[in-house]
PDB file of N, CA and C in Angstrom:
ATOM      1  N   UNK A   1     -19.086   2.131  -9.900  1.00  0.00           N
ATOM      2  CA  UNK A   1     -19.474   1.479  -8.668  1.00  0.00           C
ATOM      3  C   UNK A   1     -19.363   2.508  -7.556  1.00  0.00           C
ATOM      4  N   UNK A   2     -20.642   2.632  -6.553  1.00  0.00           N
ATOM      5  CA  UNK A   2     -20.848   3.413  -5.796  1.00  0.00           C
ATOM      6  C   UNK A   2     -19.727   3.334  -5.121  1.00  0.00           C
ATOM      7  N   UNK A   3     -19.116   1.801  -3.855  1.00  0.00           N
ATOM      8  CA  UNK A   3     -18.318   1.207  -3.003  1.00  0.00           C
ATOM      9  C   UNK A   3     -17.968  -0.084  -3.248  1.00  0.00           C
ATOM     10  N   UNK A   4     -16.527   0.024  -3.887  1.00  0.00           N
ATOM     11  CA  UNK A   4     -15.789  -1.164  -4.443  1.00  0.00           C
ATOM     12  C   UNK A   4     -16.036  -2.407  -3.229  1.00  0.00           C
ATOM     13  N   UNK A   5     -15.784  -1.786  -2.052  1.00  0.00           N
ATOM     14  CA  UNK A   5     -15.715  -2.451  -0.703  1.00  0.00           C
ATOM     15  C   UNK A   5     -17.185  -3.438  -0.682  1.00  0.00           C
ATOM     16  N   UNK A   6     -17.938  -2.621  -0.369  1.00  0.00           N
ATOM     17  CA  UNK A   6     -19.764  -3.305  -0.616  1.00  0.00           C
ATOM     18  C   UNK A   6     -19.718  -3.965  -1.516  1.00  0.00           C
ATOM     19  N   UNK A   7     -19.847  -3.425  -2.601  1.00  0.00           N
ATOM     20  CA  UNK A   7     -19.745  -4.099  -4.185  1.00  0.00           C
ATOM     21  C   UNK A   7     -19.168  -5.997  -3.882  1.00  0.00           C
ATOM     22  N   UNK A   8     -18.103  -5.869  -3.503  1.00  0.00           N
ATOM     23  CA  UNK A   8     -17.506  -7.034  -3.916  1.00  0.00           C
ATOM     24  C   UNK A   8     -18.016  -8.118  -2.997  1.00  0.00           C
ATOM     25  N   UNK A   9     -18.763  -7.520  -1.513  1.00  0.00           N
ATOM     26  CA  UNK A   9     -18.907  -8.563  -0.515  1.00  0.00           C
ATOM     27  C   UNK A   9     -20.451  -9.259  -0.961  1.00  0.00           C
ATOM     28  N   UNK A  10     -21.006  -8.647  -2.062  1.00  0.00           N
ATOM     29  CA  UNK A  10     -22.475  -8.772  -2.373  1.00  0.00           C
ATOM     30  C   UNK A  10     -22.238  -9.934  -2.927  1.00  0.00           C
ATOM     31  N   UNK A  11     -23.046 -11.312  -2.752  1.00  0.00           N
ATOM     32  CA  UNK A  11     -23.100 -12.184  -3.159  1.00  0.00           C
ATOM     33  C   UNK A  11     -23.932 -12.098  -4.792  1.00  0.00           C
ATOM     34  N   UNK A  12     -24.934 -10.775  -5.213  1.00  0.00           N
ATOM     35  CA  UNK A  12     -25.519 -11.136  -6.185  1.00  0.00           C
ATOM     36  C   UNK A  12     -24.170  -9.952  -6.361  1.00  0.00           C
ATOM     37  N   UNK A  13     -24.122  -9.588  -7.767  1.00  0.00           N
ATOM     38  CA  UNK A  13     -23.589  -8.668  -8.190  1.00  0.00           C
ATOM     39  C   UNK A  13     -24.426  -7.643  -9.733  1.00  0.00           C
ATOM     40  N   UNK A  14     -24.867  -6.833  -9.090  1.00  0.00           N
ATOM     41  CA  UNK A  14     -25.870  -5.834  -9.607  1.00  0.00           C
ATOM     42  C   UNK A  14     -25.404  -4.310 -10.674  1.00  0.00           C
ATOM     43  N   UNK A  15     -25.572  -4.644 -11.822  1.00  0.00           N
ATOM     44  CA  UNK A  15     -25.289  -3.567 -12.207  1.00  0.00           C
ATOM     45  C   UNK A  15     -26.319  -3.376 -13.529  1.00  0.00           C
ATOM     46  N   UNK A  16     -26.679  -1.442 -13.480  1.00  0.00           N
ATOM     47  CA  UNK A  16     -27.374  -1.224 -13.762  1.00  0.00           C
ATOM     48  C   UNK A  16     -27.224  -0.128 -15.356  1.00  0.00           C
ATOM     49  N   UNK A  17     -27.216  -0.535 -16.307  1.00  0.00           N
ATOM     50  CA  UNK A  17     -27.025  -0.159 -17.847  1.00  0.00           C
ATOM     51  C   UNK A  17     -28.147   1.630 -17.658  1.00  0.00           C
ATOM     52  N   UNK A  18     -27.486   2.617 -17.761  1.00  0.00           N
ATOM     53  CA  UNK A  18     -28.259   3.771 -17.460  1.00  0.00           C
ATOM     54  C   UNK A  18     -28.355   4.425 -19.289  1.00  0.00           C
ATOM     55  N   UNK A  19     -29.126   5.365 -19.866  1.00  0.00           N
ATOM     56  CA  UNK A  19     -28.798   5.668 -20.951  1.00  0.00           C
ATOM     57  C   UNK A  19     -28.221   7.059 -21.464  1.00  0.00           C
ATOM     58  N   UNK A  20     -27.959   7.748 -20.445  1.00  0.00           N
ATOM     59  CA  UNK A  20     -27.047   9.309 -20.202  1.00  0.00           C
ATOM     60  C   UNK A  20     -26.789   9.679 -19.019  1.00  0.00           C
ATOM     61  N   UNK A  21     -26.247  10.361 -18.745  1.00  0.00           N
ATOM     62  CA  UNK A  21     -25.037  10.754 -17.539  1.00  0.00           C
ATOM     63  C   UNK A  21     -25.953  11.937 -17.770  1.00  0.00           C
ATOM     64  N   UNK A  22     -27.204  12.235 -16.672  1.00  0.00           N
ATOM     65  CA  UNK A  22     -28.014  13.523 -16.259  1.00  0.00           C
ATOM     66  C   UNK A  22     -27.784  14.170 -15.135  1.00  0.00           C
ATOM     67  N   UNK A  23     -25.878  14.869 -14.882  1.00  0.00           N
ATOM     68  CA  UNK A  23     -25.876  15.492 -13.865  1.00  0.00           C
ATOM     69  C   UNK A  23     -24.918  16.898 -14.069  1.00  0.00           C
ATOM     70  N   UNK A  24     -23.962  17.190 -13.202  1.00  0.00           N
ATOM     71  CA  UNK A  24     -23.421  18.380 -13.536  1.00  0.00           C
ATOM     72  C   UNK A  24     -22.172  18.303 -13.862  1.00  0.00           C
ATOM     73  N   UNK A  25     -21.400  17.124 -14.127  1.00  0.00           N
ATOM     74  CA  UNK A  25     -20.433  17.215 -14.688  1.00  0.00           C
ATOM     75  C   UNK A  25     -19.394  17.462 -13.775  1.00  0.00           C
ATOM     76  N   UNK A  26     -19.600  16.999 -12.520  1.00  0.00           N
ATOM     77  CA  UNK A  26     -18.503  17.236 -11.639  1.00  0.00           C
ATOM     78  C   UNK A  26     -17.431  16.066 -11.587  1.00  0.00           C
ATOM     79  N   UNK A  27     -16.361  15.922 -10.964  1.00  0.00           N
ATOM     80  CA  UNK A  27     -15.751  14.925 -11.117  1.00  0.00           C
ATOM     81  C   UNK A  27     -16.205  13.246 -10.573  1.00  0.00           C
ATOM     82  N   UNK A  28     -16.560  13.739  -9.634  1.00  0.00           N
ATOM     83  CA  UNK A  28     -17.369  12.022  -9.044  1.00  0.00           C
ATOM     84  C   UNK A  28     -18.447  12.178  -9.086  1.00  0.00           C
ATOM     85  N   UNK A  29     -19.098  11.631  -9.519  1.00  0.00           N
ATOM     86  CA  UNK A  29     -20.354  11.029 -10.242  1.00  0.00           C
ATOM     87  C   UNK A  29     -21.005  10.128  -8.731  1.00  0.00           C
ATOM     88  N   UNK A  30     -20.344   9.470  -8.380  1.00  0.00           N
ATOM     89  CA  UNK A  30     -21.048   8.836  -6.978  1.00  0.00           C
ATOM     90  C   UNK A  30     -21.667  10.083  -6.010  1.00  0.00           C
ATOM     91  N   UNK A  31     -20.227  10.726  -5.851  1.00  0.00           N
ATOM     92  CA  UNK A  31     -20.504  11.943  -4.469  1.00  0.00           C
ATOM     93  C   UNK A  31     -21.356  12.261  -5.045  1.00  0.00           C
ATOM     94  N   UNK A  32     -21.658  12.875  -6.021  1.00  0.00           N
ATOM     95  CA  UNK A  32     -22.570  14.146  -6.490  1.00  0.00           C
ATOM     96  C   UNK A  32     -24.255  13.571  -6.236  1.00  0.00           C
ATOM     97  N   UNK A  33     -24.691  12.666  -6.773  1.00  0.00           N
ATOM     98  CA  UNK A  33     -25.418  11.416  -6.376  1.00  0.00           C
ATOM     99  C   UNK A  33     -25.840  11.425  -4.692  1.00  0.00           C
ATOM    100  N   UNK A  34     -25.075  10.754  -4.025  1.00  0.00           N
ATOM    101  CA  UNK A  34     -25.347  10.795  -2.770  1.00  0.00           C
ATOM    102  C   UNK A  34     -25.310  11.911  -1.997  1.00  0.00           C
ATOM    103  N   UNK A  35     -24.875  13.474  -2.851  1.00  0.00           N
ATOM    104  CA  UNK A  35     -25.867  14.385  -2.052  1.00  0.00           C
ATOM    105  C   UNK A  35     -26.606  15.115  -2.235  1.00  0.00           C
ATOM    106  N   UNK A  36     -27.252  13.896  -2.945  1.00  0.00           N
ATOM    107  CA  UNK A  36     -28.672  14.328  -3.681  1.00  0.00           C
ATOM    108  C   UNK A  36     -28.826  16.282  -3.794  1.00  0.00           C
ATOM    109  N   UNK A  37     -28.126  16.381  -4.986  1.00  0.00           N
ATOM    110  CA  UNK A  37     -28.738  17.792  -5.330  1.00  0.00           C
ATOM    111  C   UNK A  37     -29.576  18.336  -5.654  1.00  0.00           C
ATOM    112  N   UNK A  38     -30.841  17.275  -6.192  1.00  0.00           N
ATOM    113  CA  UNK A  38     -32.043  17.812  -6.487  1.00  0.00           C
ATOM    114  C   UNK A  38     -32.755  17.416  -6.267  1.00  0.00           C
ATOM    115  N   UNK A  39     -34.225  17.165  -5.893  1.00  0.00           N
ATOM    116  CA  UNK A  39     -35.229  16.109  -5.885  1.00  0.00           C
ATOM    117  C   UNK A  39     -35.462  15.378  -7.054  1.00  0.00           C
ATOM    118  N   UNK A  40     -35.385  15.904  -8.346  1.00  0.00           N
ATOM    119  CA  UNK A  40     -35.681  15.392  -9.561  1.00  0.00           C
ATOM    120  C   UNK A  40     -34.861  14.448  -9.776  1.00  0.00           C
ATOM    121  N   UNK A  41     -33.711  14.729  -9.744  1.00  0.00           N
ATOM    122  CA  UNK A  41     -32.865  13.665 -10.516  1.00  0.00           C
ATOM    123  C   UNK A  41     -32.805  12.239  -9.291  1.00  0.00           C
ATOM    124  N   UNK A  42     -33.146  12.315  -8.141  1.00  0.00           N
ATOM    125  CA  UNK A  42     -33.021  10.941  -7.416  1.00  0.00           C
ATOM    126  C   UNK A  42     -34.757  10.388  -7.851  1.00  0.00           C
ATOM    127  N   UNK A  43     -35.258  10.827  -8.624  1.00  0.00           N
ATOM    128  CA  UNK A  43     -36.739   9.952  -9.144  1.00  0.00           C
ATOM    129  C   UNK A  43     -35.823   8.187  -9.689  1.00  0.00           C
ATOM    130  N   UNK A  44     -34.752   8.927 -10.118  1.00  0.00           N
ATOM    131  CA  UNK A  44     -33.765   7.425 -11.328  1.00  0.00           C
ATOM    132  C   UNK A  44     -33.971   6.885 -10.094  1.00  0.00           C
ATOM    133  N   UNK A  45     -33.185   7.714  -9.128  1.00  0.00           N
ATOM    134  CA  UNK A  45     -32.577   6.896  -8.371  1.00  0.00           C
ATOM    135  C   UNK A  45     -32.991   6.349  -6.907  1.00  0.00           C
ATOM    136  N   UNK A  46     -34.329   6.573  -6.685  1.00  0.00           N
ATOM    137  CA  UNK A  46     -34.647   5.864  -5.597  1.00  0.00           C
ATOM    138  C   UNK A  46     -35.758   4.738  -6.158  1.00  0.00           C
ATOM    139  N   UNK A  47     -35.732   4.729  -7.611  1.00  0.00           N
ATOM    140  CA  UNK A  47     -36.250   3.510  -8.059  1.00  0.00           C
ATOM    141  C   UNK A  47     -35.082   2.184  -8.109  1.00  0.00           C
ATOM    142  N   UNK A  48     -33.885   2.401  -8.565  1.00  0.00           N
ATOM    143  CA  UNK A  48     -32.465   1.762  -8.674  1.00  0.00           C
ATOM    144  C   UNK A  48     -32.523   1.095  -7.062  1.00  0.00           C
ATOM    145  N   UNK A  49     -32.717   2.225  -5.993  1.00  0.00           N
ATOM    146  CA  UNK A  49     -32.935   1.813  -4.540  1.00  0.00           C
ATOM    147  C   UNK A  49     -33.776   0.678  -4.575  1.00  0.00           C
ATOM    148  N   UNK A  50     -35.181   0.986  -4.961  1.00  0.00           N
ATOM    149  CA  UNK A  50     -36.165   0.170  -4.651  1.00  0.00           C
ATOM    150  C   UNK A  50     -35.834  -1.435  -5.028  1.00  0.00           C
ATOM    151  N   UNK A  51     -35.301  -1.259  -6.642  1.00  0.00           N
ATOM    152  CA  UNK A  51     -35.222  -2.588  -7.074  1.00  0.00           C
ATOM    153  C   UNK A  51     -33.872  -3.475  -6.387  1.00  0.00           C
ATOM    154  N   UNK A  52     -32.911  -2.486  -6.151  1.00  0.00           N
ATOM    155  CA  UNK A  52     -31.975  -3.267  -5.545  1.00  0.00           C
ATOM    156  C   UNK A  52     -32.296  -3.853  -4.283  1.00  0.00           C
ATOM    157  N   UNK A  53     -33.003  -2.822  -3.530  1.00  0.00           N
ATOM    158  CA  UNK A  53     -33.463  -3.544  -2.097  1.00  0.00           C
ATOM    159  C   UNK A  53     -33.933  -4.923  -2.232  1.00  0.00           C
ATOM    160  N   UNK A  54     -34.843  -4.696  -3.702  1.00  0.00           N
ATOM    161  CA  UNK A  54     -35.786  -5.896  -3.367  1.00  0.00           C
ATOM    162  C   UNK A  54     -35.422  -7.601  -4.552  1.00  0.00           C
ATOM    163  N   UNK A  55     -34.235  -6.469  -5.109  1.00  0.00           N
ATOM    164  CA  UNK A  55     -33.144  -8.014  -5.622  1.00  0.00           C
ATOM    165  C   UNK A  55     -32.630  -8.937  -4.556  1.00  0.00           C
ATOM    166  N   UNK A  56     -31.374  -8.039  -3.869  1.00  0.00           N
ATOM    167  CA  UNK A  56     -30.973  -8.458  -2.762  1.00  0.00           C
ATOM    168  C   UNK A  56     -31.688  -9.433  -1.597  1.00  0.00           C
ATOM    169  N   UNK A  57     -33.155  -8.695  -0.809  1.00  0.00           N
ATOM    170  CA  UNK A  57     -33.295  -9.129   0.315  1.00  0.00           C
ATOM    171  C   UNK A  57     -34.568 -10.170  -0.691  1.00  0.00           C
ATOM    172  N   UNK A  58     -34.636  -9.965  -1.236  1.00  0.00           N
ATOM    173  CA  UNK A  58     -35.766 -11.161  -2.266  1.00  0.00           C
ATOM    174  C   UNK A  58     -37.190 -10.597  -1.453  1.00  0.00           C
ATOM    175  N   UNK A  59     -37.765  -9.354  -1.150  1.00  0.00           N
ATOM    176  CA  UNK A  59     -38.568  -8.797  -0.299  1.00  0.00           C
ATOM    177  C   UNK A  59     -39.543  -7.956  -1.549  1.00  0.00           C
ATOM    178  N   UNK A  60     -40.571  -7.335  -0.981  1.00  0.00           N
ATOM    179  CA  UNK A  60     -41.341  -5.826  -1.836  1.00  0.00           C
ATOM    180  C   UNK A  60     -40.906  -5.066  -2.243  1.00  0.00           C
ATOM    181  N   UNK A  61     -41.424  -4.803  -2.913  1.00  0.00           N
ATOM    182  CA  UNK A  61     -41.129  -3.165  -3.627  1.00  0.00           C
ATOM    183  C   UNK A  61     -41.278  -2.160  -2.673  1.00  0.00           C
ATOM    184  N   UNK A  62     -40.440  -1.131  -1.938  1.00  0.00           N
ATOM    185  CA  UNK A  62     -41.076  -0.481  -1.450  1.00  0.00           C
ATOM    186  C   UNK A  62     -41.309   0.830  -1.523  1.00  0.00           C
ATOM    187  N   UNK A  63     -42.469   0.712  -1.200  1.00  0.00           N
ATOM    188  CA  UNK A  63     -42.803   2.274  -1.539  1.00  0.00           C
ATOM    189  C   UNK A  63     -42.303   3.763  -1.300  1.00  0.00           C
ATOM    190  N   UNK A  64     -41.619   3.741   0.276  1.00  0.00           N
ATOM    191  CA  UNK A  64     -40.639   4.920   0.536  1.00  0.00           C
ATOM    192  C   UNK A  64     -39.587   4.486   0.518  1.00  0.00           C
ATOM    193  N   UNK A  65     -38.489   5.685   0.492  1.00  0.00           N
ATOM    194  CA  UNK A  65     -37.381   5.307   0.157  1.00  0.00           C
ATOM    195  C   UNK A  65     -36.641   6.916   0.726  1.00  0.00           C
ATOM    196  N   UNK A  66     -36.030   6.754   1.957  1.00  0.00           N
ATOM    197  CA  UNK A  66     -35.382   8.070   2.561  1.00  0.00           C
ATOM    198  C   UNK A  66     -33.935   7.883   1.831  1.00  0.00           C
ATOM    199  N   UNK A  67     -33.550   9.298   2.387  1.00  0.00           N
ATOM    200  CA  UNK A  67     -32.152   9.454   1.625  1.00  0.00           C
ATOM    201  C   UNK A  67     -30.951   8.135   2.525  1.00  0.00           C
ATOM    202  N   UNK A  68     -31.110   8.135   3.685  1.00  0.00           N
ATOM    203  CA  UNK A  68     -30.508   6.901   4.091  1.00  0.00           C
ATOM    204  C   UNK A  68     -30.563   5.693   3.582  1.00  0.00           C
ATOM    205  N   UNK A  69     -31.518   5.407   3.091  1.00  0.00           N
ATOM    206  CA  UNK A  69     -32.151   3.686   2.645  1.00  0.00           C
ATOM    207  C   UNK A  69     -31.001   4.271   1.292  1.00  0.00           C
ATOM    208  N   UNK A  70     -31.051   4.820  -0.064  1.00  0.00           N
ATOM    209  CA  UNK A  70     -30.631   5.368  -0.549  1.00  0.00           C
ATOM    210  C   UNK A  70     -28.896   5.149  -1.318  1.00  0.00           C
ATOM    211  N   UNK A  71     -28.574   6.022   0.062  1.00  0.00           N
ATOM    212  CA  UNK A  71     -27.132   5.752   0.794  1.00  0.00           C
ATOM    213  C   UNK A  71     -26.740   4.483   1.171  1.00  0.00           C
ATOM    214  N   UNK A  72     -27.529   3.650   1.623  1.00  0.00           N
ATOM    215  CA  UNK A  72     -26.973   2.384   2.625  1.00  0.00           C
ATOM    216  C   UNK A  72     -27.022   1.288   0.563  1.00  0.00           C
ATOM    217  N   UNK A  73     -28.405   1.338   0.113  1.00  0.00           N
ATOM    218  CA  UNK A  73     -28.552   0.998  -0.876  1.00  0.00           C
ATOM    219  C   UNK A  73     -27.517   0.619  -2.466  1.00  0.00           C
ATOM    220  N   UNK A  74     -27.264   2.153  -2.884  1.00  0.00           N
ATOM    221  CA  UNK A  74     -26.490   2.168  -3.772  1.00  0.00           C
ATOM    222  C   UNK A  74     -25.174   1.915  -3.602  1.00  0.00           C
ATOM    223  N   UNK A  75     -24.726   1.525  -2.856  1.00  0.00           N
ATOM    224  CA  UNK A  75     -23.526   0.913  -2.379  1.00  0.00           C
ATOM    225  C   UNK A  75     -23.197   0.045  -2.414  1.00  0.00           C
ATOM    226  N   UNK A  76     -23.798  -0.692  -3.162  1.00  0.00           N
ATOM    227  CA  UNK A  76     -24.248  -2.284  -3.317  1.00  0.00           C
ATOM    228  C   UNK A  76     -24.299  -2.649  -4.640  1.00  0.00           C
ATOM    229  N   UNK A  77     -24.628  -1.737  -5.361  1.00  0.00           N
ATOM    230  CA  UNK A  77     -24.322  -1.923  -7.179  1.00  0.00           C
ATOM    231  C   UNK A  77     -23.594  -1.197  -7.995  1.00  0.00           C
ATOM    232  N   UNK A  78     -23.140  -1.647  -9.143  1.00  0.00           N
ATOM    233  CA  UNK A  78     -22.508  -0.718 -10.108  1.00  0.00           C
ATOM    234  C   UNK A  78     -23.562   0.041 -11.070  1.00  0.00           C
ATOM    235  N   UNK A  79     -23.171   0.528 -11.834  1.00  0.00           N
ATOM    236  CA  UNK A  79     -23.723   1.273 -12.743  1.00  0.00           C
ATOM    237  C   UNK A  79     -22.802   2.143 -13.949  1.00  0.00           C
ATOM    238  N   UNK A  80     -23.759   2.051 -15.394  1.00  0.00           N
ATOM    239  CA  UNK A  80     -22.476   2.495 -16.077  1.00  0.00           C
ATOM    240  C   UNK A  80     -23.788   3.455 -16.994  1.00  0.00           C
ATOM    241  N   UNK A  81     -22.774   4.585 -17.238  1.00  0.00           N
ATOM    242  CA  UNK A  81     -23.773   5.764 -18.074  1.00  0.00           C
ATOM    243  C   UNK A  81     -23.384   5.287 -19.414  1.00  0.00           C
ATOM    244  N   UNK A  82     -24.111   4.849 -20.372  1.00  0.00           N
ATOM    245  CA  UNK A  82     -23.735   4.783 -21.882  1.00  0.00           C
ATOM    246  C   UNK A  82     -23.404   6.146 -22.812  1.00  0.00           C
ATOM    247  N   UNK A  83     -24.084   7.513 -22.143  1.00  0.00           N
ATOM    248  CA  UNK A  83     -23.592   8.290 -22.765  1.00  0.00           C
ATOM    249  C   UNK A  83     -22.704   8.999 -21.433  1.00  0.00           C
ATOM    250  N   UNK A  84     -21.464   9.153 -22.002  1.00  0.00           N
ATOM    251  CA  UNK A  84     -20.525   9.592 -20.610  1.00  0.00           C
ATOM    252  C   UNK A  84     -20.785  11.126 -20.018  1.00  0.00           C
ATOM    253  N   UNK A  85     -21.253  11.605 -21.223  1.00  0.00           N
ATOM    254  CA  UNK A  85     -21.274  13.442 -21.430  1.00  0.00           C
ATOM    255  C   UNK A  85     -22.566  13.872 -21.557  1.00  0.00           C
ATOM    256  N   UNK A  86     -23.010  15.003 -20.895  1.00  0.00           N
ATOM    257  CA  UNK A  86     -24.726  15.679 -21.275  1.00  0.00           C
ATOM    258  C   UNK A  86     -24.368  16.335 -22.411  1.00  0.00           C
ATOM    259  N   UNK A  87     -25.505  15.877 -22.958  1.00  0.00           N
ATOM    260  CA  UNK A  87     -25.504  16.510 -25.030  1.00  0.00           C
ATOM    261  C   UNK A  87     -26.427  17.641 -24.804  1.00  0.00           C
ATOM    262  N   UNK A  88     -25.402  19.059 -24.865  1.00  0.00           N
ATOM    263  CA  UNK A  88     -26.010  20.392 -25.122  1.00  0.00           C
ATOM    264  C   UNK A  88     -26.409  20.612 -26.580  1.00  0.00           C
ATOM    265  N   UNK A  89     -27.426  20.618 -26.900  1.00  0.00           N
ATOM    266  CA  UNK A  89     -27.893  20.612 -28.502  1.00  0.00           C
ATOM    267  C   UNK A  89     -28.506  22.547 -28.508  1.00  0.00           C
ATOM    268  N   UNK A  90     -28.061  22.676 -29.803  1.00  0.00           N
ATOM    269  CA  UNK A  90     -28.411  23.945 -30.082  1.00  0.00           C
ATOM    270  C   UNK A  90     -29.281  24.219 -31.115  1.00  0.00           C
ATOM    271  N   UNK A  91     -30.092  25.027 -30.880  1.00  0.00           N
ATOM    272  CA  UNK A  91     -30.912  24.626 -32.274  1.00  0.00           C
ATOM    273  C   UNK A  91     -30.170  24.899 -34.074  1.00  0.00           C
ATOM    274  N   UNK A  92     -30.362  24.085 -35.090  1.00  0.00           N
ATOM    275  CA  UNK A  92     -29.601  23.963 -36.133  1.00  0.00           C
ATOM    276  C   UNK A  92     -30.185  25.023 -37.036  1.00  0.00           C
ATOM    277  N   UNK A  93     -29.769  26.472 -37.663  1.00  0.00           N
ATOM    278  CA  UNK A  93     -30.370  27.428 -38.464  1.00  0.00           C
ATOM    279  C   UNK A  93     -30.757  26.956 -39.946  1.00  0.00           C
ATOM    280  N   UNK A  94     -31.393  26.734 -40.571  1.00  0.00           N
ATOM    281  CA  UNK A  94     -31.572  26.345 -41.871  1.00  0.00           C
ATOM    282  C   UNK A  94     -31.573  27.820 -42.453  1.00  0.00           C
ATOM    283  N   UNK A  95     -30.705  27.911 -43.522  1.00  0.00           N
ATOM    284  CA  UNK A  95     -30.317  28.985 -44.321  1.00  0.00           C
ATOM    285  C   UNK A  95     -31.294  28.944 -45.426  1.00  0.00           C
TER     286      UNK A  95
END
């Protein structure tokens, strides 16, 4: 959960089943997230924005989505990575 605080005052309660943990392995997983280190990796996540906006206010989809909307946004749901760790795969030598 982004903000236990937000989180709990939300009358719906939103959480979002992800299927790997695609970041750098730093200790908080929120911070790292909200400052947005890459453009790529907030593609997840300003869709997560979009739909939450438009769970919540029962409104559109919308189409932009600034790093504020974002911020104010994910603060509002949980989320859980099913794989906790990025899987470095190496290629396997066949002898």
């Amino acid at each position: 959960m982004f903000c236990e605080e937000e989180y709990i005052k939300q009358p719906l309660k939103i959480l979002y089943v992800l299927k790997e943990a695609n970041w750098n392995g730093s200790a908080n997983l929120c911070e790292w997230i909200l400052s947005e280190p890459k453009s790529g990796y907030w593609r997840t996540w300003n869709n997560i924005t979009r739909w939450t906006k438009a769970l919540i206010e029962g409104g559109e989809y919308p189409k932009y989505v600034s790093k504020a909307d974002k911020t104010y946004w994910v603060k509002k749901i949980a989320f859980l990575n099913l794989k906790k760790l990025v899987a470095v795969q190496e290629p396997i030598m066949m002898k």
